[in-house]
C-alpha atoms as a PDB file:
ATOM      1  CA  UNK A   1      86.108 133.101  50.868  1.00  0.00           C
ATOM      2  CA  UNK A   2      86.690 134.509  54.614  1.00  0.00           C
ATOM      3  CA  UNK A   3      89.607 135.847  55.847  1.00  0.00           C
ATOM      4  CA  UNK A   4      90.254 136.747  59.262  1.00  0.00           C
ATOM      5  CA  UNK A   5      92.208 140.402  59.020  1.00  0.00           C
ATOM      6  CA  UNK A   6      93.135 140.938  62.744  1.00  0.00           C
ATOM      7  CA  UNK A   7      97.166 139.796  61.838  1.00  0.00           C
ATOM      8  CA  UNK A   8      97.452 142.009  58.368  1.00  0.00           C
ATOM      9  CA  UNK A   9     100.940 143.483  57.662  1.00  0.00           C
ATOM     10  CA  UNK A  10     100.845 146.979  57.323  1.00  0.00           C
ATOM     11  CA  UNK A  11     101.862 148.767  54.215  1.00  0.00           C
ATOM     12  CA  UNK A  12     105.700 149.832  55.056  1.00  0.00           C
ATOM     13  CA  UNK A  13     105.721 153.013  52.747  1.00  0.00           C
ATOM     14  CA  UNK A  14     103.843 155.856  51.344  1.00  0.00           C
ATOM     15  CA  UNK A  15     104.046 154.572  48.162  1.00  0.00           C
ATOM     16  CA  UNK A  16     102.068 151.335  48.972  1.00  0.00           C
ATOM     17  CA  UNK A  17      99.302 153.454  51.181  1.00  0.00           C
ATOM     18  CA  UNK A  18      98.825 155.715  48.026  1.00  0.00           C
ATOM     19  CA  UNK A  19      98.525 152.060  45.568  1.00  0.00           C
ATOM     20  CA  UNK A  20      96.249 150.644  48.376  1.00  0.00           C
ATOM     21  CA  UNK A  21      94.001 154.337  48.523  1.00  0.00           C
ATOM     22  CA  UNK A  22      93.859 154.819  44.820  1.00  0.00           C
ATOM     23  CA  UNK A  23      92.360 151.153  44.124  1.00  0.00           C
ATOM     24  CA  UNK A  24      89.881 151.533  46.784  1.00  0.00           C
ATOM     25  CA  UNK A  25      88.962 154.585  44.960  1.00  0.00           C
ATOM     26  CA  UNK A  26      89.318 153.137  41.715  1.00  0.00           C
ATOM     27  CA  UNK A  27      86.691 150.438  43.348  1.00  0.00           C
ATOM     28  CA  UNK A  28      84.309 152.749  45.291  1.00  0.00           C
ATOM     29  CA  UNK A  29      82.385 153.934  42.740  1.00  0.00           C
ATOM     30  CA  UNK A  30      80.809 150.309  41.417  1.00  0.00           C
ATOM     31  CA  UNK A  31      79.938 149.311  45.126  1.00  0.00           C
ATOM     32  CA  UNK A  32      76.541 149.793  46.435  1.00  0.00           C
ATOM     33  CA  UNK A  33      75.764 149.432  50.441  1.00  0.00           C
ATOM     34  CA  UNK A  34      73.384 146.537  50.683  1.00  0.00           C
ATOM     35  CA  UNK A  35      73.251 146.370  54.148  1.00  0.00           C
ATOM     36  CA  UNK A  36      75.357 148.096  57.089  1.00  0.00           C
ATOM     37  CA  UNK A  37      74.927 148.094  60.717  1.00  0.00           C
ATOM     38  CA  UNK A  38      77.222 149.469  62.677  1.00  0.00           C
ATOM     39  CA  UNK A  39      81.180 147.289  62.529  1.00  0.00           C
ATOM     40  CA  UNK A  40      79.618 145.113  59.916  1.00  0.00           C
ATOM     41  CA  UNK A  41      78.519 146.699  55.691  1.00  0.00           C
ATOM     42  CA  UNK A  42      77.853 144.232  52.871  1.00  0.00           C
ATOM     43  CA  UNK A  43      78.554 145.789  49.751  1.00  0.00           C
ATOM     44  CA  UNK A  44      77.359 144.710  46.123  1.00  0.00           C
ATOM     45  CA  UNK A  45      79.627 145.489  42.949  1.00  0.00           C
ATOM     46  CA  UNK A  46      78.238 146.217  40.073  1.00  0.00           C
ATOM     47  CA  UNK A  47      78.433 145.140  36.504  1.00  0.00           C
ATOM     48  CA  UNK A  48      80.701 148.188  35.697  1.00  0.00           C
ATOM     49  CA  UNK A  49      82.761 147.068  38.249  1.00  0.00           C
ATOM     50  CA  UNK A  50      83.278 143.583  37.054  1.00  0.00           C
ATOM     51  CA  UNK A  51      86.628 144.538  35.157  1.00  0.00           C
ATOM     52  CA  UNK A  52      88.081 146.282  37.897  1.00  0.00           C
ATOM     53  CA  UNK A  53      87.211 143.557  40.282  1.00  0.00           C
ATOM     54  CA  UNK A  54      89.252 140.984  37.368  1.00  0.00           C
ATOM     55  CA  UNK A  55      92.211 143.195  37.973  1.00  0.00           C
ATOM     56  CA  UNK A  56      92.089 143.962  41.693  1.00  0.00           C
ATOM     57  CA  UNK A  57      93.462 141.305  44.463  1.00  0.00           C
ATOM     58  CA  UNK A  58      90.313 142.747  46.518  1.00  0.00           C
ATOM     59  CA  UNK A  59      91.099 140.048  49.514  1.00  0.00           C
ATOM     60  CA  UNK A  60      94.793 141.164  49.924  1.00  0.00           C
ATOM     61  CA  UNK A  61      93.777 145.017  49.266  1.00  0.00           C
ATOM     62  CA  UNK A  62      91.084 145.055  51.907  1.00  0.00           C
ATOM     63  CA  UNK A  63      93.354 143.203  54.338  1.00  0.00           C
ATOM     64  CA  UNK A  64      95.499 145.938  54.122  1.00  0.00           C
ATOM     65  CA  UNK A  65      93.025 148.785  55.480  1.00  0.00           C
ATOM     66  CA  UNK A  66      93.228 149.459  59.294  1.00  0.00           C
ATOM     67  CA  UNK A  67      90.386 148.583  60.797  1.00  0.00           C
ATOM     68  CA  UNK A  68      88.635 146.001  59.194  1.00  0.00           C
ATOM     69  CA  UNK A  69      88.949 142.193  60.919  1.00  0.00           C
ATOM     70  CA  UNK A  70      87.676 140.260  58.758  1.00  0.00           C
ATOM     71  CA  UNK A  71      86.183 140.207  54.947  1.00  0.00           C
ATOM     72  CA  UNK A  72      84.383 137.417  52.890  1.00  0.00           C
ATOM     73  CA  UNK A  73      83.734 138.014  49.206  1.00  0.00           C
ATOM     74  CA  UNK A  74      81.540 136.301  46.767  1.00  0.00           C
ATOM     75  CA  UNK A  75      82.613 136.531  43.668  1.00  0.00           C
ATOM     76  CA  UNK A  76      79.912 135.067  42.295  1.00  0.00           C
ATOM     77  CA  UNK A  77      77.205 137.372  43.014  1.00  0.00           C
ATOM     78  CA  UNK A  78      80.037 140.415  42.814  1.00  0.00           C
ATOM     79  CA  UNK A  79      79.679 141.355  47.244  1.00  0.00           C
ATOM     80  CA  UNK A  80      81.968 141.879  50.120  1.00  0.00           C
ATOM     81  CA  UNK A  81      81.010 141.243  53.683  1.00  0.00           C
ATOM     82  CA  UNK A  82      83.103 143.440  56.000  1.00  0.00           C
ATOM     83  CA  UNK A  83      83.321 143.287  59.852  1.00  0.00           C
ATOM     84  CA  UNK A  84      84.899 146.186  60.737  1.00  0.00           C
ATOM     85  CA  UNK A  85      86.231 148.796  64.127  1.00  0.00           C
ATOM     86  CA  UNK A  86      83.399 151.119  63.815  1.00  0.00           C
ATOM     87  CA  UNK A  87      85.983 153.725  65.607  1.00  0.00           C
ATOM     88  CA  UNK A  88      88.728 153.706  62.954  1.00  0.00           C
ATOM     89  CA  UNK A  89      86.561 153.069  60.370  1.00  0.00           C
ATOM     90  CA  UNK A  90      83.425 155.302  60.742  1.00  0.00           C
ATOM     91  CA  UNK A  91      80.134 155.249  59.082  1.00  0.00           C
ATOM     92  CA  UNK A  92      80.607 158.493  57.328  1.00  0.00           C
ATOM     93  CA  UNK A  93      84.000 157.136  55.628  1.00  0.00           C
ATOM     94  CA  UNK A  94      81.554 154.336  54.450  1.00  0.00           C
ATOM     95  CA  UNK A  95      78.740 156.349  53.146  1.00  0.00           C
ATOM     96  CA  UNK A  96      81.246 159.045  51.155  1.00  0.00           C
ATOM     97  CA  UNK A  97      83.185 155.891  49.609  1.00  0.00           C
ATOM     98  CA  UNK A  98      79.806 154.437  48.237  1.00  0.00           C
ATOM     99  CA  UNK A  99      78.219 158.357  47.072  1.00  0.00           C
ATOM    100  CA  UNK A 100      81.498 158.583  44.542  1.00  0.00           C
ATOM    101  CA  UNK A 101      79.425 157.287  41.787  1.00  0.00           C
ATOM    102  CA  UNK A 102      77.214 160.087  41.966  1.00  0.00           C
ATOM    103  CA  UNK A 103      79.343 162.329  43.741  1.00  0.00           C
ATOM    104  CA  UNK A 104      82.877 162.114  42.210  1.00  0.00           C
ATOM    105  CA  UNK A 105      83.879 165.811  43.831  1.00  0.00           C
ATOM    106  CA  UNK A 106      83.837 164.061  46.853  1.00  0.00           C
ATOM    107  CA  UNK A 107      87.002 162.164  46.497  1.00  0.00           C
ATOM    108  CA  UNK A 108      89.330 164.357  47.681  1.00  0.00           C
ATOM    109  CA  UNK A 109      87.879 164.274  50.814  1.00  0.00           C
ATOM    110  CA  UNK A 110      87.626 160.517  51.009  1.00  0.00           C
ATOM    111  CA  UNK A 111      91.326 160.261  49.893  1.00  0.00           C
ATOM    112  CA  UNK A 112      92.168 162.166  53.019  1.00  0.00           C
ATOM    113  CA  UNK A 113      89.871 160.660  54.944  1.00  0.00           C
ATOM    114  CA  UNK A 114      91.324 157.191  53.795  1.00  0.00           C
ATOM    115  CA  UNK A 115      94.667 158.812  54.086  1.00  0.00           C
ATOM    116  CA  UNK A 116      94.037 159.192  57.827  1.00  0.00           C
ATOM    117  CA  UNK A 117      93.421 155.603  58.502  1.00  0.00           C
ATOM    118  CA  UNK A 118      97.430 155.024  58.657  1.00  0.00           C
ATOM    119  CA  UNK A 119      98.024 157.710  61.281  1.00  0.00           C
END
């Protein structure tokens, strides 16, 4: 499935910013980065991600994250496809949000990082 993000509603209050940041957190650490190149990653989800995938709307999350135009997910080989605005949505912020497997004391600095997106 594709979906064109360019026309997303943005998330009218804190409290659905925080619900949008803490699933992408909740997701971040089953994704791997197959492939990235600058405004355009591919990530792969993996098995211990399956369930949270089952209870995440990823589509409808992702379309509300400034910055990224357009998504397609597979759900049958578990990836996401993202083209993204390099400038809003940096390759750092990337890089941290896949290292949270290994690196869980990193999320407080992603969450502010991702926190930052809406300002």
């Amino acid at each position: 499935m594709t979906a064109d993000t360019t026309d997303k509603p943005s998330p009218s209050s804190v409290a659905e910013r925080g619900a949008i940041i803490a699933d992408l957190l909740l997701l971040a650490p089953h994704t791997e980065i197959v492939h990235h190149i600058p405004g355009r990653i591919r990530l792969r989800l993996g098995k211990s991600g399956l369930g949270v995938l089952a209870r995440t709307d990823v589509e409808t999350l992702l379309r509300h994250v400034p910055g990224i135009r357009s998504l397609r997910v597979n759900r049958l080989v578990g990836s996401l496809t993202l083209e993204y605005d390099e400038s809003r949505l940096p390759h750092g912020l990337w890089e941290r949000l896949a290292a949270l497997r290994e690196r869980p004391d990193l999320r407080g600095e992603v969450e502010e990082w991702l926190n930052d997106l809406w300002k």
